[in-house]
Each structure stands twice: as structure tokens, then as C-alpha cells.
Protein backbone atom coordinates (compact mmCIF):
# COMPACT_ATOMS: atom_id res chain seq x y z
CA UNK A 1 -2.61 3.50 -25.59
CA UNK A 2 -2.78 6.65 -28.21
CA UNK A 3 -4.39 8.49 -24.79
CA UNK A 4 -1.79 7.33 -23.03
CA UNK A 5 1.22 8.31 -25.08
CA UNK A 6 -0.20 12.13 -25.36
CA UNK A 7 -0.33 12.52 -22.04
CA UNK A 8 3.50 11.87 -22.11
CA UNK A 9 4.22 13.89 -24.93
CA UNK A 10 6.67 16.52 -22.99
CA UNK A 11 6.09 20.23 -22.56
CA UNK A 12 8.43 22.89 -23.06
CA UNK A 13 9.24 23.28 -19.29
CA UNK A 14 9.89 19.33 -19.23
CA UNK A 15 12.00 19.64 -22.43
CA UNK A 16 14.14 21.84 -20.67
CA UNK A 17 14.33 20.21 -17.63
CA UNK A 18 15.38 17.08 -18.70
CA UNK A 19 17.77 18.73 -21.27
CA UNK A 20 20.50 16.43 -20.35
CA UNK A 21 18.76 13.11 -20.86
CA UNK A 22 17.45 14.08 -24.33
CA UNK A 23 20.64 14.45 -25.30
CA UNK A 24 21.74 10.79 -24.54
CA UNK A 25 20.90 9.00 -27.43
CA UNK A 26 20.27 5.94 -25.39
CA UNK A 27 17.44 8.09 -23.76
CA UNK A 28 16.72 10.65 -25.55
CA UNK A 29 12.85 11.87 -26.16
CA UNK A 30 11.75 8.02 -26.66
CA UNK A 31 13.45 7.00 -23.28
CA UNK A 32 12.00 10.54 -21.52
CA UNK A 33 8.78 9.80 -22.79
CA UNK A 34 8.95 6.13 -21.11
CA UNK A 35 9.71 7.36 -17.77
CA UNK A 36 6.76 9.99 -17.59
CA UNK A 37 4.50 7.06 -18.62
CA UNK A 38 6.19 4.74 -16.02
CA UNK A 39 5.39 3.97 -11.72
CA UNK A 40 7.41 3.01 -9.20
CA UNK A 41 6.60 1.97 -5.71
CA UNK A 42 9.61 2.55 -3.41
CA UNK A 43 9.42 0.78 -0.14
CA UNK A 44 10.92 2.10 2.42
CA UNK A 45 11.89 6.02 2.30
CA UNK A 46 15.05 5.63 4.84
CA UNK A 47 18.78 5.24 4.38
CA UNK A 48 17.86 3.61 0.51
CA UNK A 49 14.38 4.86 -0.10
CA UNK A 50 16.13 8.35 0.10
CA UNK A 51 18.23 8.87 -2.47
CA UNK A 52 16.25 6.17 -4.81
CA UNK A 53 13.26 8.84 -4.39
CA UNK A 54 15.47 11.94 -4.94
CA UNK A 55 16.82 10.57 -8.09
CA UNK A 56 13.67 8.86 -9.45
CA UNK A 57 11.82 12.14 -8.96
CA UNK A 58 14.66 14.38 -10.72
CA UNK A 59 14.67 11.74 -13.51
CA UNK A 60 11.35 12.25 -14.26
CA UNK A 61 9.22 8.93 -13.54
CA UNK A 62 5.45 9.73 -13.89
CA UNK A 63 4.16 8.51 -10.74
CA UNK A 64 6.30 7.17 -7.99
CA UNK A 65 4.59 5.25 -4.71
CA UNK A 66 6.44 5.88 -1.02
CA UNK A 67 5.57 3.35 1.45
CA UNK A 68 6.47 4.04 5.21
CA UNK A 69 4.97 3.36 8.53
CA UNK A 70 8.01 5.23 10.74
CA UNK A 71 8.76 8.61 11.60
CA UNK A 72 11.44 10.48 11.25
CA UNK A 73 14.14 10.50 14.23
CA UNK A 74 17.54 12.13 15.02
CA UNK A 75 19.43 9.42 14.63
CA UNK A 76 18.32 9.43 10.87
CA UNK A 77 19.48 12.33 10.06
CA UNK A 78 23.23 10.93 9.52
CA UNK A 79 21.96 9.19 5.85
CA UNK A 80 18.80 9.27 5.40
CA UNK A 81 19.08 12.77 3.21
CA UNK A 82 15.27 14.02 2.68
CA UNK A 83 14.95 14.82 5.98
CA UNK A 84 15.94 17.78 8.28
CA UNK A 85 15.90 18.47 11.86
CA UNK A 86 12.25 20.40 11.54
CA UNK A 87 10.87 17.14 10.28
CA UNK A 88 11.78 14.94 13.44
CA UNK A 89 8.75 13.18 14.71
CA UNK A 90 6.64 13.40 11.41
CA UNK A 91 5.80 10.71 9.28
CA UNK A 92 8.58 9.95 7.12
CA UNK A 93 5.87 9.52 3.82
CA UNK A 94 4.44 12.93 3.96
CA UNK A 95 8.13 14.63 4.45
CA UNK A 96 9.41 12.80 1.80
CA UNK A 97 6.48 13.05 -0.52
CA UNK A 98 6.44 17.04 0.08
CA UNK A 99 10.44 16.85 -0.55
CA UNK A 100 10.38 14.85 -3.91
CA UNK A 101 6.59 17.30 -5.23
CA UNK A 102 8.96 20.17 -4.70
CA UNK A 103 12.26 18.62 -6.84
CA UNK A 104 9.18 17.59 -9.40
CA UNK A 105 5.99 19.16 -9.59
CA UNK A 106 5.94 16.80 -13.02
CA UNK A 107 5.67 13.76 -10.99
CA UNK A 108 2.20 12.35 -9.32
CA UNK A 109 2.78 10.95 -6.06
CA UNK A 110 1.23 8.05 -4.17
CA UNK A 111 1.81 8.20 -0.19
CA UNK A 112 1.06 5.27 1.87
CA UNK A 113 1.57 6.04 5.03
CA UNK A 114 0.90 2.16 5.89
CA UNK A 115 3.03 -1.07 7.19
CA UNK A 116 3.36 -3.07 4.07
CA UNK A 117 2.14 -6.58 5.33
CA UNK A 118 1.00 -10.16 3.62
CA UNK A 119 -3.16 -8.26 3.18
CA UNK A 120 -2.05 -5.18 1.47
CA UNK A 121 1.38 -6.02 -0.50
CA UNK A 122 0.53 -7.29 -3.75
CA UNK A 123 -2.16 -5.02 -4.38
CA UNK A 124 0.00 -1.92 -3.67
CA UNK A 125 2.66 -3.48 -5.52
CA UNK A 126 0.78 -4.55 -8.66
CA UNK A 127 -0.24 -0.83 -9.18
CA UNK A 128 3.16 -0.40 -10.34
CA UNK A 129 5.64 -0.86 -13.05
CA UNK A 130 7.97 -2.08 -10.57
CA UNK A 131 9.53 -2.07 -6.97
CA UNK A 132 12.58 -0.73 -5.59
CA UNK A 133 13.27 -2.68 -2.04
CA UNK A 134 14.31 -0.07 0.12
CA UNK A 135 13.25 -2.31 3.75
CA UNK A 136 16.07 -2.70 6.27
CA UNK A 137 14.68 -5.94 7.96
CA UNK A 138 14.12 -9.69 6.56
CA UNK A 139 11.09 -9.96 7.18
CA UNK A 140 10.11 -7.32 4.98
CA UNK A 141 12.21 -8.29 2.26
CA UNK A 142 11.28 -11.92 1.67
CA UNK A 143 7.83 -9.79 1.59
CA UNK A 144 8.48 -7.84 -1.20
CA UNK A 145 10.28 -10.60 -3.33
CA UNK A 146 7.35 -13.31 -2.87
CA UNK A 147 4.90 -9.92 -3.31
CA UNK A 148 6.69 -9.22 -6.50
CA UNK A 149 7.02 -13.07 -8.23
CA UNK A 150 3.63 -13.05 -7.51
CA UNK A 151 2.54 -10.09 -9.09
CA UNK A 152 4.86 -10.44 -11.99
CA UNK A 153 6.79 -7.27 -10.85
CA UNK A 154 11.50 -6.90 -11.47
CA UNK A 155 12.51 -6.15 -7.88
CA UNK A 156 15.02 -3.43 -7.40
CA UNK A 157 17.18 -4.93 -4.56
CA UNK A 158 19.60 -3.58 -2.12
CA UNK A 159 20.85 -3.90 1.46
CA UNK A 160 23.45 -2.26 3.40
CA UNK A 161 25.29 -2.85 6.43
CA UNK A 162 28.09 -1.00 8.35
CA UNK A 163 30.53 -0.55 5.51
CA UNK A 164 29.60 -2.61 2.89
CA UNK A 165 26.31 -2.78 0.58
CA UNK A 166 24.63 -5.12 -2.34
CA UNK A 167 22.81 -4.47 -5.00
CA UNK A 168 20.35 -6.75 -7.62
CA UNK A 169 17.49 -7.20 -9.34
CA UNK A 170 15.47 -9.70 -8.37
CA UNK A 171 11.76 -11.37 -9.43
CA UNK A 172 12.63 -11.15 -13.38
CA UNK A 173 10.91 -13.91 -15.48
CA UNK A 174 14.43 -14.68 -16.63
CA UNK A 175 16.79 -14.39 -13.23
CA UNK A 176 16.62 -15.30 -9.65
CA UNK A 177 14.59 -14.31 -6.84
CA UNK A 178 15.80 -13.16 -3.59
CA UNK A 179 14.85 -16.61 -2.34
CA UNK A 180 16.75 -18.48 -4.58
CA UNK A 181 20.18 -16.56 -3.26
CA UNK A 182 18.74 -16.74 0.51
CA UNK A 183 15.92 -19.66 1.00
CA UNK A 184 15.30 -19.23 4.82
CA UNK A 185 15.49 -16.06 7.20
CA UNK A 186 18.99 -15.89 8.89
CA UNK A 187 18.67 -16.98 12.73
CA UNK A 188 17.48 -14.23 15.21
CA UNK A 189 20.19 -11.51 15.90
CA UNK A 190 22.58 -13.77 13.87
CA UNK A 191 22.67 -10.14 11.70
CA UNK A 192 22.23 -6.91 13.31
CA UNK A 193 20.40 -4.20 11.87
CA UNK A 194 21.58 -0.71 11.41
CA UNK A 195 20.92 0.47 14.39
CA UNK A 196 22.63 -1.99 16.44
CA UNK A 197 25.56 -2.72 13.98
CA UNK A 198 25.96 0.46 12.42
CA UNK A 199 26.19 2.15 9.13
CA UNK A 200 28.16 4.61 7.75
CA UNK A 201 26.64 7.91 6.15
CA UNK A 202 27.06 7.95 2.43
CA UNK A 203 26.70 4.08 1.86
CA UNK A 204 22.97 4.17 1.44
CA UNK A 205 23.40 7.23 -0.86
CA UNK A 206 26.26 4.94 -2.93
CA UNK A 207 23.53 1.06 -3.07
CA UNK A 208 20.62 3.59 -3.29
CA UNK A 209 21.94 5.39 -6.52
CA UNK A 210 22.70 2.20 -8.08
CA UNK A 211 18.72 0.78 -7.34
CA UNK A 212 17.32 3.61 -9.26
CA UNK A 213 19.91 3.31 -11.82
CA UNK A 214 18.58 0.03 -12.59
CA UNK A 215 15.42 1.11 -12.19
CA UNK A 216 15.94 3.79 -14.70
CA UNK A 217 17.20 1.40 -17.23
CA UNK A 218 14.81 -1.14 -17.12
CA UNK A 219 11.90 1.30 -17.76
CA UNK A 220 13.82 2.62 -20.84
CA UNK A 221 15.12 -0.33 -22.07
CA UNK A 222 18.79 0.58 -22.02
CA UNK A 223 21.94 -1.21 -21.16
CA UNK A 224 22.72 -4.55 -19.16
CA UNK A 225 20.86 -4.96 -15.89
CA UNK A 226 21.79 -6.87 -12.56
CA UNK A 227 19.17 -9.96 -13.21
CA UNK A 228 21.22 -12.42 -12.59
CA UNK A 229 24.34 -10.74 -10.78
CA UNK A 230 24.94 -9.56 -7.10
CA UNK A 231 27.01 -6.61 -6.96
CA UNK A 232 29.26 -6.15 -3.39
CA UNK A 233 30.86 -3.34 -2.47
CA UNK A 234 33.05 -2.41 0.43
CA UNK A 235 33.17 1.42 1.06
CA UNK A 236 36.28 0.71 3.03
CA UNK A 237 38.54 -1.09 0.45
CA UNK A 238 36.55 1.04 -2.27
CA UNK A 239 36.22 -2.10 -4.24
CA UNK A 240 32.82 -3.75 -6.33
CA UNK A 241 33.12 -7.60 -6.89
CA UNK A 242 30.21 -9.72 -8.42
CA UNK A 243 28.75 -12.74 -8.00
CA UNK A 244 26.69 -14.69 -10.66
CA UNK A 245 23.43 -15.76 -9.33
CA UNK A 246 21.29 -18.75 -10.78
CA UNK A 247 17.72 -19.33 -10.69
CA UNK A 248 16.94 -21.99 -8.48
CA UNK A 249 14.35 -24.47 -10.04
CA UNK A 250 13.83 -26.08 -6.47
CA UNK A 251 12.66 -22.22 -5.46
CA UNK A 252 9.48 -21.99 -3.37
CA UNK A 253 8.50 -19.37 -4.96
CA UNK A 254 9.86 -19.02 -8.25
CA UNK A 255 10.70 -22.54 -9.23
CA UNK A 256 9.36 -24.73 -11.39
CA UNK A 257 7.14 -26.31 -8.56
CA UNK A 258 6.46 -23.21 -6.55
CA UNK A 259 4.99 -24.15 -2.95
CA UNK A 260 4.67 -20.98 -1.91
CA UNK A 261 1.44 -19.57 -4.20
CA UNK A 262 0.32 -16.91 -2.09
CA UNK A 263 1.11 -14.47 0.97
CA UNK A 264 -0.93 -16.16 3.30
CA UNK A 265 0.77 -19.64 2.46
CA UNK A 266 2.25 -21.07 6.33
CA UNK A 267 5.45 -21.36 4.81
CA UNK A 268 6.12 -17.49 3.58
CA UNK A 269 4.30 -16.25 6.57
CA UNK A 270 6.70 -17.76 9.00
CA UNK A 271 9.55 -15.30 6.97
CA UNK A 272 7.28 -12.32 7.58
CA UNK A 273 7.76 -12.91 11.19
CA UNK A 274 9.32 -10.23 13.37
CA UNK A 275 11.01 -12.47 16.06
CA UNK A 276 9.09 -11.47 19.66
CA UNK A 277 12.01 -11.12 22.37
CA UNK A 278 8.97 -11.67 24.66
CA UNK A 279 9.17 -15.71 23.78
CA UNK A 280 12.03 -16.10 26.42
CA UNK A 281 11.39 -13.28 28.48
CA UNK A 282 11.20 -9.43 28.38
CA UNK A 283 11.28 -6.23 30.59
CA UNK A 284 10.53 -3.30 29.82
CA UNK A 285 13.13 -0.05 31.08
CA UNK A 286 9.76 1.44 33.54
CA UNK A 287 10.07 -1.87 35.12
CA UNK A 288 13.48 -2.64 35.21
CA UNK A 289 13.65 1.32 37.07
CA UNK A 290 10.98 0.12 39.25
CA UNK A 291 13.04 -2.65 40.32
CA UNK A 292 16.61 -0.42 40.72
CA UNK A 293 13.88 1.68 42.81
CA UNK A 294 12.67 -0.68 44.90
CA UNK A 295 16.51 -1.70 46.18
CA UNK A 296 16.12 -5.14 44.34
CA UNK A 297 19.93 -5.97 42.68
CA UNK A 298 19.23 -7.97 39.40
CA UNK A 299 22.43 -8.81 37.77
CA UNK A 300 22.71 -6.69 34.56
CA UNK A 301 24.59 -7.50 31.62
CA UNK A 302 25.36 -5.43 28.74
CA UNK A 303 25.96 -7.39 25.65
CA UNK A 304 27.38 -4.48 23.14
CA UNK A 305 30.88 -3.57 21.95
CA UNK A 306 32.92 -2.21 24.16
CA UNK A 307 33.45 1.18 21.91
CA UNK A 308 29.54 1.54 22.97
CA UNK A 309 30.03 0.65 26.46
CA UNK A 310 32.19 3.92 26.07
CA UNK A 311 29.32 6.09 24.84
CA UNK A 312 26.68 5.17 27.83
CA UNK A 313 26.49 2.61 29.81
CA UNK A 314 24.29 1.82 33.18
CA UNK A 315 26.31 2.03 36.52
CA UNK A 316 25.83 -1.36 37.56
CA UNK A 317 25.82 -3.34 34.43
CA UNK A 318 28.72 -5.90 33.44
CA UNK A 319 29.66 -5.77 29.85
CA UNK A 320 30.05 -9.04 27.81
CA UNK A 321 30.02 -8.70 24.25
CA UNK A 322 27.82 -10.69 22.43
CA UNK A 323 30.71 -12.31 20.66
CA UNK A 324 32.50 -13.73 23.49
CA UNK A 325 29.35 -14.75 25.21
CA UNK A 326 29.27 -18.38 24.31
CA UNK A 327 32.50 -18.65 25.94
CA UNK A 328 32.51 -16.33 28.94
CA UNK A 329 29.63 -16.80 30.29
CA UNK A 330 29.70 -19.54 33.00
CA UNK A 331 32.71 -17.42 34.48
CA UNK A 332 30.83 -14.08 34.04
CA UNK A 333 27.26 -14.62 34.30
CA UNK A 334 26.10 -15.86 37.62
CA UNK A 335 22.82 -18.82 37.78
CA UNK A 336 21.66 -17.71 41.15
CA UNK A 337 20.77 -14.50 40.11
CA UNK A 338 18.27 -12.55 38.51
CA UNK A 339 19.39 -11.33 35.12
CA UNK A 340 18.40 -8.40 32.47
CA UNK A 341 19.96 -8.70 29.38
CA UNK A 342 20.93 -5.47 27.80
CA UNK A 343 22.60 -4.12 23.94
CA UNK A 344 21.35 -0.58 22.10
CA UNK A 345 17.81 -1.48 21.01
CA UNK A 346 17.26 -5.04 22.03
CA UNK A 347 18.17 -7.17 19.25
CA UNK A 348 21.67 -8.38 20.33
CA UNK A 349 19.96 -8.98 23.64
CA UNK A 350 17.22 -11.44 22.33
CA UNK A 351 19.89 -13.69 20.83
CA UNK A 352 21.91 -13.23 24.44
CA UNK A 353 18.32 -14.44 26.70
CA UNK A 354 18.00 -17.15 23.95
CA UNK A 355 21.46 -18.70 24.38
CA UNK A 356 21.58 -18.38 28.42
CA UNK A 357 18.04 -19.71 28.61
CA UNK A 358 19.34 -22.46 26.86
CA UNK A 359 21.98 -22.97 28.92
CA UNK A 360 20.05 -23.55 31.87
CA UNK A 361 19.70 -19.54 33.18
CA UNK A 362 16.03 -19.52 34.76
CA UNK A 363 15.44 -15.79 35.69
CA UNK A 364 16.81 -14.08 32.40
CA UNK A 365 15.26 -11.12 30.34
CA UNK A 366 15.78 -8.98 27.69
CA UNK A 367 15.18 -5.28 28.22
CA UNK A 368 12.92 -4.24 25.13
CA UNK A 369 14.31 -1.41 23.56
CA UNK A 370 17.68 -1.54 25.11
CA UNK A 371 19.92 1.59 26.43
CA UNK A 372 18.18 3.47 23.54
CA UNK A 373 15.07 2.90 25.42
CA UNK A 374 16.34 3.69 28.47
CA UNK A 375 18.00 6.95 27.41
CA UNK A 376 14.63 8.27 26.23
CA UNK A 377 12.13 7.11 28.79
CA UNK A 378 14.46 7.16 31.84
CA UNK A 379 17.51 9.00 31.57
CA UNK A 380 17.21 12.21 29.38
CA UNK A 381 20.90 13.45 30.44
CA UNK A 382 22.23 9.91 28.64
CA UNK A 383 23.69 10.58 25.07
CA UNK A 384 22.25 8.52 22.09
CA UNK A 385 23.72 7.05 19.57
């Protein structure tokens, strides 16, 4: 510990640097101190891992852990704020990592340029002080909260979507888990993700300033956290609101008779599973060309709004939004037909096969990747979105 603590004594380049934290007495060179000794892992460096690793960085943590798989694309650009143009196609982990070394050459950087996944998560994750949850899917993010209870790690939670964004902290000793506020998965496509529902610019920067704020805290020791609490906000109405969140002692992983003991327990690995659009039936856009090609007239319906019918759209395709599916579709959709299912990247779509193949459609499948796909593979000249 005395080795420990000398090593974050602070030199005179980090005294002036963090001249305006020393200055708080509720941080001050105690609280500075704390962060240089402290780790974060950060998972996810997109629309929230972005500004949570700016700020984190600036602020001084000692060692700070980026895990990413993706790369960066165009479409990212809009939010996700450590990346330029030059960086599209590169691994989002290095770009970030060489982004946040030059804001910091004070802070030691971990980059895991890996899929976090039930065989490497609570290792990675009990390397570090604690987590900020910067995933934009659900399977990822009942990942990270059983990862965390397990490994004893606070959970810096927060999710956005189209205008609005939350904010907690989950996997404290003392409050909830993400489990407790959400015990199962939502249904597939029942929410959209960003790219297929949308999200507007700054939001991220607004839910990802408030994770590292509560990161920040918690490793100093100041101030009242969100254990406990679920803050809302609505970007449009410019208005928080908070809920009070319990801990739920029927759990299955944080209760007081916990079923779920480890990652590769059946019951959390069926919430780490990506839903397969394949299931009910799937084409891919090289096939679904091959078929246009060949003369063959497969009846295509577009299941997106109608504002991104507007941006691109193929020729023949009918539009039906998703939402007026269950009720349009015996006068829109016709059975004696072959029928691709279409939406931006395929999501939408799935839940659109699923419902007609339950209805009694027999030839009926999704087209992975959606006009997005399409666009990039087929059809250079269509815009993106």
C-alpha cells in the first residue's frame, strides 16, 4: 500500500494540470490522488464510451480499460466524438486509445480490441475498480451486470435512445442490479437500436457525462450516487425525472437466493443471445439481386417509417410500417407470393418475418442487413443514413 500511494503522489506537471480539482475541497489532493490510483474498464467506446473516455482521461484516472470489437463508420461520426473522418474503417479501440494517450499522457491504457463475451468478461472486468456500461444492445448489458455482481464490481449504467436517455448505477452491495429493474430481455425488435430508431447527436454526450460523473464520485468518495435511483431525461422537453429503484430479493442474480452463479449458467446465457433472423428465414442482398436478375418478382415489403421510405427506398418494394403491420397486412401482404422482408439494417424486419410466419406466410424472409446492406454491397449511388 505505502508503494502504492507514492506512485500517486502527483508531480508538478499533474499539479498543474489538475489545478481546478485541487481546488475543490471535496477533491482536492486526497480525491486527485484517488483517481491516479484508480481503473476503469469502459465498455463500449461509441455514442457513451466516448465522452465517458474523454472525461475520465482529462480527470485523471490512473488506468482506464476500452473494450471494442467494431470499427469506426460514417454514420458514427454524428455522436460518437473521438473519432474523425481519417479514422473510418479502423478499430474503434486503437483510435480511441491514441485519442484519450494524447488528452493524458498521465493515464496507462488497457486496449482490448475483443468482443466481451460469457469466457472473457469477468476476468477483464475484475481487473478493475469498476465498469462504466457503455454497450448499445441487451445482450451485452445483462452481460456486464451479471459480470459485475459477480465480480463484486458498481456498474456505471446508461442507455440512450432517439431523444431520451437513463442513467444508474447498478451491481452495488447496497442497491439494485440491472436485473432487478429489467428481469428478462425485451422481445426481439420489440426495441430498436440506434441505428434503426435513431438518436440524436449530443444525447450520448449529455447520459455519457453523467456515467463518468458517477464514476468520478464513487472513486473519491464524494457526494450522493445513483444506487438506487434511475435518472430519465428527455432532450426534447429538457426535463430529468427519477425513479426509485429497489433491490429485488427474488433477483437471479443478486437476490438472496441467486440462481444465476455464473456466466455459463443456461439461464444468463439465454440473455447473452443475439436473436438469429436466420430462425424464420433470411436472404442475403447478393441473393435477393440475383433473384431481381434472374426476372423472378418476389413481393418486397419495406417495413420502415415512411420519413425513411423518403431517404431510399427499392423501386419495387411496398412500404408497411412496422407499426401498422399487425393490422394491414392481410389487405397488403399477399400469401401466394414470395416475400422479402425489408427495414434499415434488419432488425425491424426479423420481428416483421416472425409475425407473418406466424400468421400462416410460407415463403417469407428477412433481408440481413437491410437497405443499409444493400446500399453498400449493391447500390453505391443510394444515400445512407
Amino acid at each position: 500500500m505505502e508503494n502504492r500511494d507514492r506512485q500517486a503522489e502527483l508531480g508538478r506537471e499533474e499539479i498543474a494540470r489538475y489545478g481546478r480539482h485541487l481546488t475543490l475541497p471535496e477533491v482536492g489532493t486526497t480525491g486527485q490522488r484517488k483517481l491516479k490510483r484508480s481503473s476503469v474498464l469502459v465498455v463500449g467506446t461509441g455514442g457513451l464510451g466516448a465522452p465517458v473516455g474523454l472525461y475520465l482521461a482529462a480527470a485523471g484516472i490512473g488506468r482506464i480499460g476500452l473494450v471494442d470489437f467494431d470499427r469506426v463508420e460514417l454514420s458514427n461520426l454524428q455522436r460518437q466524438v473521438l473519432f474523425g473522418e481519417a479514422d473510418v474503417g479502423r478499430p474503434k479501440v486503437e483510435v480511441a486509445g491514441e485519442r484519450l494517450a494524447a488528452i493524458n499522457p498521465f493515464v496507462m491504457l488497457d486496449v482490448h480490441e475483443a468482443r466481451l463475451d460469457p469466457s472473457n468478461a469477468i476476468g477483464l472486468i475484475s481487473e478493475y475498480d469498476l465498469v462504466v456500461d457503455g454497450t448499445d444492445n441487451f445482450p451485452t448489458r445483462y452481460l456486464v451486470n451479471d459480470a459485475c455482481v459477480l465480480a463484486g464490481k458498481a456498474n456505471m449504467y446508461g442507455s440512450i435512445y432517439r431523444f431520451e436517455g437513463q442513467a444508474s448505477v447498478f451491481a452495488d452491495p447496497d442497491g439494485p442490479c440491472y436485473r432487478c429493474l429489467f428481469p428478462e430481455p425485451p422481445a426481439p425488435g420489440a426495441v430498436p437500436n440506434c441505428a434503426e430508431g435513431g438518436v440524436l447527436g449530443v444525447l450520448p454526450g449529455i447520459i455519457g457525462s453523467i456515467q463518468a460523473t458517477e464514476a468520478i464520485k464513487r472513486l473519491i468518495g464524494s457526494g450522493s450516487s445513483l444506487v438506487g435511483r434511475l435518472l430519465l431525461f428527455n432532450a426534447l422537453e429538457m426535463r430529468f425525472r427519477e425513479l426509485a429503484l429497489r433491490k429485488d430479493p427474488d433477483c437471479p442474480v443478486c437476490g438472496t437466493r441467486p440462481t444465476i452463479t455464473s456466466l455459463d449458467d443456461p439461464q444468463a446465457m439465454e440473455s447473452y443471445q443475439e436473436t438469429c433472423a436466420a430462425e424464420v428465414g433470411a436472404m442475403d442482398v447478393t441473393a435477393l439481386k440475383q433473384k431481381l436478375d434472374r426476372g423472378d418478382t418476389p413481393f418486397i415489403l419495406d417495413v420502415r417509417t415512411r420519413m425513411e421510405w423518403e431517404i431510399c427506398h427499392l423501386g419495387d418494394s411496398i412500404l408497411l410500417p412496422l407499426q401498422e403491420l399487425t393490422f394491414r397486412a392481410e389487405e397488403t401482404v399477399p400469401k401466394d407470393r414470395e416475400i422479402v422482408v425489408l427495414c434499415h439494417t434488419g432488425i425491424r424486419s426479423a420481428a416483421a418475418v416472425e409475425y407473418l410466419a406466424g400468421q400462416g406466410y410460407r415463403k417469407v424472409w428477412n433481408l440481413t442487413g437491410g437497405i443499409d446492406a444493400w446500399a453498400a454491397k449493391i447500390d453505391p449511388t443510394m444515400p445512407r443514413y
